[in-house]
Protein backbone atom coordinates (compact mmCIF):
# COMPACT_ATOMS: atom_id res chain seq x y z
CA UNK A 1 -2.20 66.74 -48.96
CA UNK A 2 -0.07 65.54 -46.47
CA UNK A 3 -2.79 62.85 -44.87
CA UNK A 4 -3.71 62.11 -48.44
CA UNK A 5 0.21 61.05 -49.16
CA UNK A 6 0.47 59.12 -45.94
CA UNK A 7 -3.20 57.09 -47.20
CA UNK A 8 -1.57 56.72 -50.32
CA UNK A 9 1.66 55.61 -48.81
CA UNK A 10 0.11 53.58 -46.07
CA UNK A 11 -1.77 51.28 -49.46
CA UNK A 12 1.14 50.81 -50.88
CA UNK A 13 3.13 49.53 -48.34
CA UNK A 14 0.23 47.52 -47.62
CA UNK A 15 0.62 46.10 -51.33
CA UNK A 16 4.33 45.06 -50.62
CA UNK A 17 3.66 43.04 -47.45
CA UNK A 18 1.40 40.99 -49.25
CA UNK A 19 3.58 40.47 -52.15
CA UNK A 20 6.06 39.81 -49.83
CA UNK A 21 4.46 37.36 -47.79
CA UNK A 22 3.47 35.70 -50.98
CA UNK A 23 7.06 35.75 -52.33
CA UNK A 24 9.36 35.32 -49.27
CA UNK A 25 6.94 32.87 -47.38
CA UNK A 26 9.45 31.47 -45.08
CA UNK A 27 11.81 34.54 -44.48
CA UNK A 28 8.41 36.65 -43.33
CA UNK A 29 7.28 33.61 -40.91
CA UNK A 30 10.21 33.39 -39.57
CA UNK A 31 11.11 37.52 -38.63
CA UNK A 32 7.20 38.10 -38.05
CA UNK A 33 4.53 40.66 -39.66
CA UNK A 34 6.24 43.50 -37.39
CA UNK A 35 9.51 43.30 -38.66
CA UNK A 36 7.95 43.09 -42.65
CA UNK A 37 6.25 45.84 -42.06
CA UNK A 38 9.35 47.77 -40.62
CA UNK A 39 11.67 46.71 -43.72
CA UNK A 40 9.17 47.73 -46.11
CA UNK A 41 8.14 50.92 -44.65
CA UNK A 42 12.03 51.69 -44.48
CA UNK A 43 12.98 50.52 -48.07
CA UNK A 44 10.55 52.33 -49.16
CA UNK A 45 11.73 55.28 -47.27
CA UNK A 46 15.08 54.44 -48.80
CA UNK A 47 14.04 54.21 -52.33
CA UNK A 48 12.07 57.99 -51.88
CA UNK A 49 15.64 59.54 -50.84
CA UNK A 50 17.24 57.79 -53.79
CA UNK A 51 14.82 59.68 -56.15
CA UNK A 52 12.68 56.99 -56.84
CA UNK A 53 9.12 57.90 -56.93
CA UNK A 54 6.59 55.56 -58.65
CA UNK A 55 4.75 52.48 -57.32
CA UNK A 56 6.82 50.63 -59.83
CA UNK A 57 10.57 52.12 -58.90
CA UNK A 58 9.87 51.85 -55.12
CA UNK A 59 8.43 48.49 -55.41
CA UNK A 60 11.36 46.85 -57.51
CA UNK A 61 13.85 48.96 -54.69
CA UNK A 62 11.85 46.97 -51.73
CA UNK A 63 12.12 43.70 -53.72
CA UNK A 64 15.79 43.82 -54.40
CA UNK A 65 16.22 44.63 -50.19
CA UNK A 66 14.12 41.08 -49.97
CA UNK A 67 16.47 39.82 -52.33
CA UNK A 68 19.66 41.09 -51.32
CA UNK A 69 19.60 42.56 -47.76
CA UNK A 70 18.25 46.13 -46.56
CA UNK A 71 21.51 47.84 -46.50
CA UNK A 72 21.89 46.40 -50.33
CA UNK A 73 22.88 49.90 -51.83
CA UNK A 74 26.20 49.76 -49.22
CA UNK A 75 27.00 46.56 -49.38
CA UNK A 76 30.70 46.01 -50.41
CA UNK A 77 29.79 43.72 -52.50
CA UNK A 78 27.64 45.58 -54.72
CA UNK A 79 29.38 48.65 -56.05
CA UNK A 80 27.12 48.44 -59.07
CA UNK A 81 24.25 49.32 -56.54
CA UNK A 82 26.02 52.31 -54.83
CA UNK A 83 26.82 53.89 -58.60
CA UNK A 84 22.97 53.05 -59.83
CA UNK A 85 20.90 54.21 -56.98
CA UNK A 86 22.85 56.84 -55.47
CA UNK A 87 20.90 60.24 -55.35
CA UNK A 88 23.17 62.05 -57.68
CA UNK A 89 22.76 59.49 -60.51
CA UNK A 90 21.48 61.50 -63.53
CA UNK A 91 19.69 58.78 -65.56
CA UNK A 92 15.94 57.99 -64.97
CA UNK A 93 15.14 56.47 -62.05
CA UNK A 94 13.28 53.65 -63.53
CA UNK A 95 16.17 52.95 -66.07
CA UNK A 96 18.28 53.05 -62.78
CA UNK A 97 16.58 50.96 -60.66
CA UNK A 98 15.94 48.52 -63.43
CA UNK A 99 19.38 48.11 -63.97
CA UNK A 100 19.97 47.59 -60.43
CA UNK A 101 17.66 44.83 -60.65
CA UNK A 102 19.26 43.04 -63.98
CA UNK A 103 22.54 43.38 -62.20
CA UNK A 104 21.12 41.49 -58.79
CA UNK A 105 19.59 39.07 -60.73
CA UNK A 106 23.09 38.20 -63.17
CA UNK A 107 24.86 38.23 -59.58
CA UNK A 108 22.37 35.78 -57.87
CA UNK A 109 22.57 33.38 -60.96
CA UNK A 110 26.18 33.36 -60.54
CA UNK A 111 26.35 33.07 -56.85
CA UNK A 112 23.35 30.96 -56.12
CA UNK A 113 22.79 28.97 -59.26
CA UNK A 114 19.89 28.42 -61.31
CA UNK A 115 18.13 26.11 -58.75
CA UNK A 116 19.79 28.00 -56.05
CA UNK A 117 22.00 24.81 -55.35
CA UNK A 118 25.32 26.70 -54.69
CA UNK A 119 23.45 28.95 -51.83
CA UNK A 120 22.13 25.34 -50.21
CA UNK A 121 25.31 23.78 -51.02
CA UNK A 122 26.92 26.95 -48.69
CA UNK A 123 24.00 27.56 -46.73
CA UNK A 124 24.32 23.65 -45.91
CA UNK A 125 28.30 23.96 -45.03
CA UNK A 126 26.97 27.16 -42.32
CA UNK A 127 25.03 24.71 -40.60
CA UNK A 128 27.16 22.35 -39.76
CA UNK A 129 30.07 24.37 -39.02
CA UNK A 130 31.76 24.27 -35.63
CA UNK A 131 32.42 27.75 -33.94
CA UNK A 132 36.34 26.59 -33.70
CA UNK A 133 36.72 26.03 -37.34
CA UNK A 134 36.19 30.02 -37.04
CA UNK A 135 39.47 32.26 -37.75
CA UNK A 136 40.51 33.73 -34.40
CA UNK A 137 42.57 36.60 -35.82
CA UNK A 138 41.98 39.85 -38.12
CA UNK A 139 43.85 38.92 -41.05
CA UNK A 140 41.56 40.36 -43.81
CA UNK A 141 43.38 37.51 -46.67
CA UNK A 142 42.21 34.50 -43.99
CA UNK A 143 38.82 35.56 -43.13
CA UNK A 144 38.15 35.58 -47.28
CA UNK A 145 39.97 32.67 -47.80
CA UNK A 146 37.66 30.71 -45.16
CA UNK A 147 34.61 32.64 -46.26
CA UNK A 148 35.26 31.54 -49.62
CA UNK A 149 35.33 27.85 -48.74
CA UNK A 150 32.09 27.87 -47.23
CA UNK A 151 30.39 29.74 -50.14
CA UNK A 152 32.57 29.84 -52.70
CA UNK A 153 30.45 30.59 -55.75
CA UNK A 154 29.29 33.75 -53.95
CA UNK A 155 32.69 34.91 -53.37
CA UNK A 156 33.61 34.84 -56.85
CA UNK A 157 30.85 36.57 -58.18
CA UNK A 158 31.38 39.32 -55.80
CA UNK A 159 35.18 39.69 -56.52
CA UNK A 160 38.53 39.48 -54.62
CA UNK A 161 38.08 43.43 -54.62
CA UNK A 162 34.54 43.21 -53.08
CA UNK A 163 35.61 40.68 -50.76
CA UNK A 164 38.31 42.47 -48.97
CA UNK A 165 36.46 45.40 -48.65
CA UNK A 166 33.89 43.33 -47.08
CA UNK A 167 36.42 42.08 -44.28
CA UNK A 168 37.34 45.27 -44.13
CA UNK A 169 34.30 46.79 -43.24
CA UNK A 170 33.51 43.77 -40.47
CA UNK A 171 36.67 44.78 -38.96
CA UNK A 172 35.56 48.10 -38.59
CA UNK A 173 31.83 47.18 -37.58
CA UNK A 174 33.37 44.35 -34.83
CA UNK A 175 34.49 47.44 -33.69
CA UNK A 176 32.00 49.68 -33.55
CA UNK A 177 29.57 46.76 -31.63
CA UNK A 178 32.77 46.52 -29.05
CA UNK A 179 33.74 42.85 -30.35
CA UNK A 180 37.18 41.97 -29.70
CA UNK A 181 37.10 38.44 -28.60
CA UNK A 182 38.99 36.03 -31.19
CA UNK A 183 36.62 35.56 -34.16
CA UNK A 184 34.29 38.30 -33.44
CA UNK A 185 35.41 39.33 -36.65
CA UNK A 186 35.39 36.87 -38.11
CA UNK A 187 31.89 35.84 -37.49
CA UNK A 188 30.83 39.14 -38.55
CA UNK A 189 32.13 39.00 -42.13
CA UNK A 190 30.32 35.49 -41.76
CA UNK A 191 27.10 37.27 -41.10
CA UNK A 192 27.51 40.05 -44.03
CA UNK A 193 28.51 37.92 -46.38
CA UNK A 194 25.48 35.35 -45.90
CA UNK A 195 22.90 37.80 -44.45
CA UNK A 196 23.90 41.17 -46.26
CA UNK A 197 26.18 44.02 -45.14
CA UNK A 198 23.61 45.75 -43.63
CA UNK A 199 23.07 42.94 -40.98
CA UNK A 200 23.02 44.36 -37.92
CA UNK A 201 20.70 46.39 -38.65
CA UNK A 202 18.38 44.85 -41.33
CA UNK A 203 15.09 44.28 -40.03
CA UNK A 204 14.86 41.80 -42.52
CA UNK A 205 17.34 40.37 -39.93
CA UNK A 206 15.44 41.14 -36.85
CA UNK A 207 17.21 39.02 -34.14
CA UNK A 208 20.86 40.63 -35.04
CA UNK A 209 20.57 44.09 -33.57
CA UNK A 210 19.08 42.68 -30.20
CA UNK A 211 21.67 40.60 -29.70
CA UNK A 212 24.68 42.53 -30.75
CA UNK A 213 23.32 45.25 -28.20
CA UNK A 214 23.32 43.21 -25.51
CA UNK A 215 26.66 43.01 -24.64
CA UNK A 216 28.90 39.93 -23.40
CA UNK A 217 31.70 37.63 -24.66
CA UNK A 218 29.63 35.36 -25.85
CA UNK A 219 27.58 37.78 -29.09
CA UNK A 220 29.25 35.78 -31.72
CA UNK A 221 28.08 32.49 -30.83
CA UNK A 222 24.24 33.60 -30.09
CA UNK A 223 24.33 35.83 -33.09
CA UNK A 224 25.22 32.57 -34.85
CA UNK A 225 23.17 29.62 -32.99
CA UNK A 226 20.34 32.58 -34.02
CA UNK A 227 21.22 32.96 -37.47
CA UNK A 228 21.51 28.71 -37.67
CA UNK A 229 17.80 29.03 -36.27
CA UNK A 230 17.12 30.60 -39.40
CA UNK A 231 18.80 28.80 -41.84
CA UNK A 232 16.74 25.71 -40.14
CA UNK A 233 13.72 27.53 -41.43
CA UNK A 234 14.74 28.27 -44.76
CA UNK A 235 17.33 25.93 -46.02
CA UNK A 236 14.87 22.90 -46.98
């Protein structure tokens, strides 16, 4: 039973990568068919220990982590995500997860736009931003202020609330990578907000991790001449 499961498994994630490669052309060029593979496998992992059990329940739980980031369900700026798919939820799973979905797609049409012109407008703003436009200090109000100039569509349809907590949690994950130069935390609320909360380490975001464990003074500005690699890829 147990080989059977992992065949059965194995198909479907096979399935996914294909859709994904069909649907998020650029993104999956750019991180490579190793690092698809490894975001699938583990958002489908994810969606199992959220009590989601079907081809269809997993497969909408993979697409919104395409959509939204890997670490969606903890992102600050989704507490509708955190209440729908935690494990304790008591409604169906499909009703759930479906409703997780409506709810990213009512938040990307705000944030985004119906052409996504708001996320190329911001996306656009990113990459041609100077690092010493970048706030040096921790003040949570003037790292949401700035990150709502550069994006600020996105920031309103996440919130004030949402927003806060999102500087409040790069604080605390500067920390926890040992960044302490001026704008380290800066630049990581930068990354959350326009890569997902779960970052560092999304695999959907596979050149973070590397080079936040590498160490040095200098992480901010090659996680970001990295991440501006990227949007040269996908912002077209």
């Amino acid at each position: 039973m147990e080989s059977l499961a992992g065949v059965v498994l194995g198909q479907f994630a096979e399935v996914r990568r294909r859709h994904a490669i069909t649907y998020y052309p650029r993104l999956c060029g750019f991180i490579g068919d190793t690092a698809v593979r490894h975001a699938i496998s583990a958002g489908i992992s994810d969606a199992i220990g959220r009590g989601l059990r079907n081809r269809v329940e997993a497969g909408l739980y993979v697409d919104l982590a395409f959509l939204l980031g890997s670490g969606f369900a903890e992102d600050p700026r989704f507490s509708w995500a955190a209440e729908l798919l935690g494990p304790d939820n008591p409604e169906r799973p499909l009703f759930r997860v479906r409703r997780a979905m409506d709810a990213a797609m009512a938040w990307l049409d705000d944030s985004h736009g119906a052409e996504n012109e708001h996320l190329v407008r911001g996306l656009l703003r990113i990459r041609a931003m100077t690092l010493d436009v970048v706030p040096a200090n921790d003040d949570p109000a003037e790292v949401v202020a700035w990150l709502a100039g550069l994006m600020p569509q996105q920031a309103a349809a996440s919130g004030a609330g949402s927003m806060t907590a999102l500087a409040a949690a790069a604080a605390t994950r500067a920390v926890d990578h040992g960044m302490a130069a001026p704008g380290d935390m800066a630049m990581i609320a930068l990354h959350m907000f326009m890569l997902g909360g779960g970052f560092d380490r999304d695999p959907l975001v596979a050149w973070a991790g590397p080079i936040l464990a590498e160490g040095g003074d200098d992480r901010a500005g090659r996680l970001f001449a990295a991440s501006l690699r990227y949007l040269d890829v996908v912002v077209r």
